[in-house]
Protein backbone atom coordinates (compact mmCIF):
# COMPACT_ATOMS: atom_id res chain seq x y z
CA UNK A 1 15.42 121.27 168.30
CA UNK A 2 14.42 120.72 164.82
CA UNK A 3 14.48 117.55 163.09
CA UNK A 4 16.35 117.67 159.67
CA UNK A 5 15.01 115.46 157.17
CA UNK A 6 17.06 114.79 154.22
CA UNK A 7 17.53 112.40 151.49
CA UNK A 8 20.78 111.00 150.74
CA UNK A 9 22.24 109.87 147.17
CA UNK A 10 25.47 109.20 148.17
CA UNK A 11 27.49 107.15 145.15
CA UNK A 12 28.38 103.80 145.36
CA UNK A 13 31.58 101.99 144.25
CA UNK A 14 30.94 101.16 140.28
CA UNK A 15 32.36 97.80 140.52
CA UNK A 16 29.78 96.52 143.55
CA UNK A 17 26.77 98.88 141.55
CA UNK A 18 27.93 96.40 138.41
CA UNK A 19 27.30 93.44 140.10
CA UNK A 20 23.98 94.34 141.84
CA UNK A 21 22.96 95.25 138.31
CA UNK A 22 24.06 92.25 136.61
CA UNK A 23 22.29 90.22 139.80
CA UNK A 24 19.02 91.78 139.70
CA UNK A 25 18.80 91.50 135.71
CA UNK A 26 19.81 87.65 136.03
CA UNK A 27 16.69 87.67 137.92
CA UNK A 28 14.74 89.20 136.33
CA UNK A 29 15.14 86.94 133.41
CA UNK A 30 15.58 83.95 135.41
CA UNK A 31 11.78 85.12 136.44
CA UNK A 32 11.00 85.15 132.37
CA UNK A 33 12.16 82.06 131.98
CA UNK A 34 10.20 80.30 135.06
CA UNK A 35 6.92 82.36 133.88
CA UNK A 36 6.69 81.58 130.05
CA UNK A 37 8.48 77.43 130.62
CA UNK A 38 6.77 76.20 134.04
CA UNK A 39 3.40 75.13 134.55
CA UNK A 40 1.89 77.41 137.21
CA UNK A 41 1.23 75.19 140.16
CA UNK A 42 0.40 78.50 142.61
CA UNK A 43 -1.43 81.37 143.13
CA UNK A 44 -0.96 81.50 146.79
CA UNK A 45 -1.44 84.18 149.17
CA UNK A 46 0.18 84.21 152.83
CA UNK A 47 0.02 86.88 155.48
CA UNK A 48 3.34 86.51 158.01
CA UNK A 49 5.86 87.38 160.78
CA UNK A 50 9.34 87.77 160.71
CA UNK A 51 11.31 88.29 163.99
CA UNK A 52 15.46 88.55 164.31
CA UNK A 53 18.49 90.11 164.36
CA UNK A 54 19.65 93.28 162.59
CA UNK A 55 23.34 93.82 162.17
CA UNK A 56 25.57 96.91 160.44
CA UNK A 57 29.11 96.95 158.48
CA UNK A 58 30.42 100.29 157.81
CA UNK A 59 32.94 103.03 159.17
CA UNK A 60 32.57 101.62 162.77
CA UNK A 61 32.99 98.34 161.67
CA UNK A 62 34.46 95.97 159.11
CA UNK A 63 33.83 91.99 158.33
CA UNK A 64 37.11 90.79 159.07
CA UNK A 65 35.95 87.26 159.58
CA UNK A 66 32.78 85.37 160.20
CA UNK A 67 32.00 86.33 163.47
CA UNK A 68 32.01 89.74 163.44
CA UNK A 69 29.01 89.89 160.66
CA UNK A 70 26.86 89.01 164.20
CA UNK A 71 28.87 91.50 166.37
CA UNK A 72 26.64 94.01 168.55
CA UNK A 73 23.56 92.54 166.69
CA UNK A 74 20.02 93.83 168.02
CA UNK A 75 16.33 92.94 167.74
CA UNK A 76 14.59 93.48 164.47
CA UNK A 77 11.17 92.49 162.81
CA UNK A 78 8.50 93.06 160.77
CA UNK A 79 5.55 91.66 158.39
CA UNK A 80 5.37 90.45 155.58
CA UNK A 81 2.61 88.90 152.41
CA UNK A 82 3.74 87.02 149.68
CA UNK A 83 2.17 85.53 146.58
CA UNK A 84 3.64 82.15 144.94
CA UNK A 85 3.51 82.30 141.16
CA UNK A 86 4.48 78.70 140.70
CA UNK A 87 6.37 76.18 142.67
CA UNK A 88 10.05 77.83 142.06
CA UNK A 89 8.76 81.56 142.01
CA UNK A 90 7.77 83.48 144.71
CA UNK A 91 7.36 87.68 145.39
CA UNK A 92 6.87 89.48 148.31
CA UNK A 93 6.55 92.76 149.99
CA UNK A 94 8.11 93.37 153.54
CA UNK A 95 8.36 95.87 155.86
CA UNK A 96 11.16 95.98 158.59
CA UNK A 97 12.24 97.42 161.68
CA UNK A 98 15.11 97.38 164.25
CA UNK A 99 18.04 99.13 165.59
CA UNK A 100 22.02 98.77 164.95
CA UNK A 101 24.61 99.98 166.82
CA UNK A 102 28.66 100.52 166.22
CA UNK A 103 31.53 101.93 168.03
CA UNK A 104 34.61 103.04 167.61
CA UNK A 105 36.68 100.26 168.85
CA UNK A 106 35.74 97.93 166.02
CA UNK A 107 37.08 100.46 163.52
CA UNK A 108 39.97 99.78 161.27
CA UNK A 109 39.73 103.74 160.22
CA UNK A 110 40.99 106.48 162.87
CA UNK A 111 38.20 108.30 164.15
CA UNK A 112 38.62 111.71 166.07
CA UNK A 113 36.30 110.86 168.92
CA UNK A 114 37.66 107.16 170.15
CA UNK A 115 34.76 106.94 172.56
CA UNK A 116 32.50 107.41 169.81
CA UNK A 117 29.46 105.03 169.47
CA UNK A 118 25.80 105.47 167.53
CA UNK A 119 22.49 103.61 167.72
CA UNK A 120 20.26 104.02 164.55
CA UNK A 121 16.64 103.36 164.14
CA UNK A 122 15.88 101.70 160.48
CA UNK A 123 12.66 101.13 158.81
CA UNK A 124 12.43 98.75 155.85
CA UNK A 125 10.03 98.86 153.25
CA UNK A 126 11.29 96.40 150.65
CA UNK A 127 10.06 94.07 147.53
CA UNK A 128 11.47 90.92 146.94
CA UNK A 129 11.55 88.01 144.48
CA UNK A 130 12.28 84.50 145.48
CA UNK A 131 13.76 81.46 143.65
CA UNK A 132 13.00 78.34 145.23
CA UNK A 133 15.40 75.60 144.47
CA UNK A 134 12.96 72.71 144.85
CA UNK A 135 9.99 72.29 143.88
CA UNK A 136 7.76 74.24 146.69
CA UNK A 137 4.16 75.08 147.59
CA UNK A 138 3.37 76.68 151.03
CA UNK A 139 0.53 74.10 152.40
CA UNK A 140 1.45 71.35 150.41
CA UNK A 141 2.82 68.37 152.02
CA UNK A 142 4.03 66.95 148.76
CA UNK A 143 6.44 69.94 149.20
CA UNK A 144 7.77 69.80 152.02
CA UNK A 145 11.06 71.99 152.20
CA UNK A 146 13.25 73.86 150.14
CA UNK A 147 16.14 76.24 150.06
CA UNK A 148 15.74 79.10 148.28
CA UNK A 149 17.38 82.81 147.28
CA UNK A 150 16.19 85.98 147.08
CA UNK A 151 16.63 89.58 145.81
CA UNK A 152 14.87 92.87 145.76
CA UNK A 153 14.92 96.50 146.38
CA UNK A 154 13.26 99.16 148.93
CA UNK A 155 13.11 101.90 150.77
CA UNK A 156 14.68 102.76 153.68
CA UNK A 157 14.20 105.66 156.74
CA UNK A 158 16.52 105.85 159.53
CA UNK A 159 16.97 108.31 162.51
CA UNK A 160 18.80 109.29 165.52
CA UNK A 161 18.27 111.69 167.97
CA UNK A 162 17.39 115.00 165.44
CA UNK A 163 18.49 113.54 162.39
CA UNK A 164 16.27 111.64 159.98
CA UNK A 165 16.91 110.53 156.08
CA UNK A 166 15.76 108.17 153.46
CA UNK A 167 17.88 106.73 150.95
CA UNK A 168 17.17 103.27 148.95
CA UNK A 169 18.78 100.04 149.82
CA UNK A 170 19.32 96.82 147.32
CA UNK A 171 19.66 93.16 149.23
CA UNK A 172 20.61 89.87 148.33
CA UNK A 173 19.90 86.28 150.24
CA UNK A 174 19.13 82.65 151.21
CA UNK A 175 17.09 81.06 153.31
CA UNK A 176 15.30 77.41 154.28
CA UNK A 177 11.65 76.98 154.11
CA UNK A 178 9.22 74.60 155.31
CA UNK A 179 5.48 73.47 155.43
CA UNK A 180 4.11 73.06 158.98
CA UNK A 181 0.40 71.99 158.49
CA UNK A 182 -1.72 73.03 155.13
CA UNK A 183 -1.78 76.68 156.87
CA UNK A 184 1.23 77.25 158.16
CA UNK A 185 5.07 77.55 156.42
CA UNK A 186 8.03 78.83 158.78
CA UNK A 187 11.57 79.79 157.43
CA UNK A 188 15.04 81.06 158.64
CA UNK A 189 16.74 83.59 156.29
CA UNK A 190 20.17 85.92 156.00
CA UNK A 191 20.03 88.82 153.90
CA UNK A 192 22.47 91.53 152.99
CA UNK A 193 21.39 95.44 152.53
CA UNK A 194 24.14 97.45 150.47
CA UNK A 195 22.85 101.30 150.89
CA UNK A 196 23.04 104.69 148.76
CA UNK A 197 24.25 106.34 152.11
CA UNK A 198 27.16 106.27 153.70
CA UNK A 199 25.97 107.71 156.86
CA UNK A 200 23.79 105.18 158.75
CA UNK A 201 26.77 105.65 161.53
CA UNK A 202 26.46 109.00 161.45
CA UNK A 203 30.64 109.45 160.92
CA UNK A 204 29.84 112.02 157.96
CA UNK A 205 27.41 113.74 159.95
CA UNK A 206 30.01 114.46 162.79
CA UNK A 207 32.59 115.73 160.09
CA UNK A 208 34.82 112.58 161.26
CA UNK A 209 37.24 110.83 158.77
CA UNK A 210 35.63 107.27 157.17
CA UNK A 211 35.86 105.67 154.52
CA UNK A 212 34.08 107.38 151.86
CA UNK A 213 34.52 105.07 148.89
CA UNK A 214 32.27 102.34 150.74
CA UNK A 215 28.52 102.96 151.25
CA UNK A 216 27.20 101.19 154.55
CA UNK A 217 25.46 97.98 155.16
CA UNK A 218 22.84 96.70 157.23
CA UNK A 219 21.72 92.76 157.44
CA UNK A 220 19.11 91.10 158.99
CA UNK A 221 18.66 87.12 160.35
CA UNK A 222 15.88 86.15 161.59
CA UNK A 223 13.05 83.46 161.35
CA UNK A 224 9.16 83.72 159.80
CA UNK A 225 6.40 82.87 160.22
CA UNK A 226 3.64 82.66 157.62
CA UNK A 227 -0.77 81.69 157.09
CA UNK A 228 -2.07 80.70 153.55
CA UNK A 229 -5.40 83.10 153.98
CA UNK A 230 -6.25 82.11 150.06
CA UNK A 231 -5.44 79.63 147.62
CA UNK A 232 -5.55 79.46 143.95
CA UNK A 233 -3.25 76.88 142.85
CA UNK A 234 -5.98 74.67 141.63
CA UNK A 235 -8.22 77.30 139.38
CA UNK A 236 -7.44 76.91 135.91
CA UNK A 237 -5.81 79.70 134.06
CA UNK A 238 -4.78 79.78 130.58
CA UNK A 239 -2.14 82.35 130.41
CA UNK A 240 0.24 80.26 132.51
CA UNK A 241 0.01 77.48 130.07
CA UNK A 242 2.58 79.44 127.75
């Protein structure tokens, strides 16, 4: 049977596409601000792990309280090297994989087939930006632990069974990290991914009713695992003086 790629461009609701924008531009400045007012304290490289959960809202199922957002949750990981600007600013780039699964039974929306359940394969290929809220240097034991929050964007393939797309995906998070040795940081995180497709269940696909004013979701948990390979913090640089 032939596989049908596609790319999707589904729209998204405009007041949850406002407040992604208005996030990611807070950032972005919030970045500005740390660059041009800080003194750069980093320049460090790290080569890492992440392993976890991945978890879907959509169609097939809603958040109705806290304990469905880990419902039917499935194994999920990936890689990942970031570079520390300073000791509050950190980017990265990541690439994920895993599986999520729905059915119809945890649908507030009728569905046509009532047995109906899906398993997707995702794959992850995301940049992020990180805002630690304590002072933080992978390595150092001055800095032993912060909290932090992060943001970012990517791309994103998924398949099932004949049926592959792309489409991009926007996330938002917080997580807890901490120094191990002068190599070696670890961290748990939670992050939300808000799609431009509203068929990572597959509902559209099947010409069943949804809910077609709500894009789907995907989230990952999970914990990481990182190595400083290089280290820069102590070189001096003039540019980060300003």
């Amino acid at each position: 049977m032939t596989r049908q790629v596609i790319f999707m461009t589904y729209s998204a609701a405009p007041t949850m596409d406002v407040l992604l924008k208005k996030l990611l531009i807070t950032g972005i400045l919030s970045a500005c601000l740390f660059l041009y007012t800080t003194e750069a304290k980093g320049q460090i490289y790290e080569a890492g792990i992440l392993t976890g959960s991945s978890f879907y809202s959509g169609d097939l199922r809603q958040f109705m309280s806290p304990g469905d957002l880990f419902q039917d949750n499935r194994l999920a990981g990936g890689v990942m090297l970031r570079y520390s600007h300073n000791r509050h600013l950190a980017a990265r780039l990541t690439m994920l994989a895993g599986h999520i699964e729905g059915n119809q039974k945890n649908s507030r929306f009728i569905i046509d087939d009532l047995s109906y359940s899906f398993e997707t394969l995702l794959i992850e290929s995301s940049i992020q930006g990180e805002v630690n809220f304590l002072p933080f240097l992978p390595g150092n034991t001055d800095t032993r632990f912060t909290p932090y929050i992060f943001g970012g964007a990517g791309a994103l393939y998924y398949s099932r069974d004949d049926y592959d797309a792309f489409t991009a995906s926007y996330l938002l998070g917080t997580g807890f990290k901490l120094n191990l040795s002068s190599r070696l940081t670890t961290g748990i995180e939670w992050g939300m991914r808000r799609t431009r497709s509203d068929n990572l269940d597959y509902v559209i696909e099947k010409a069943m009713p949804g809910n077609p004013k709500r894009n789907d979701w995907y989230s990952f948990a999970g914990i990481s695992l990182s190595y400083k390979f290089l280290d820069r913090s102590q070189a001096v640089c003039p540019f980060h003086n300003y």
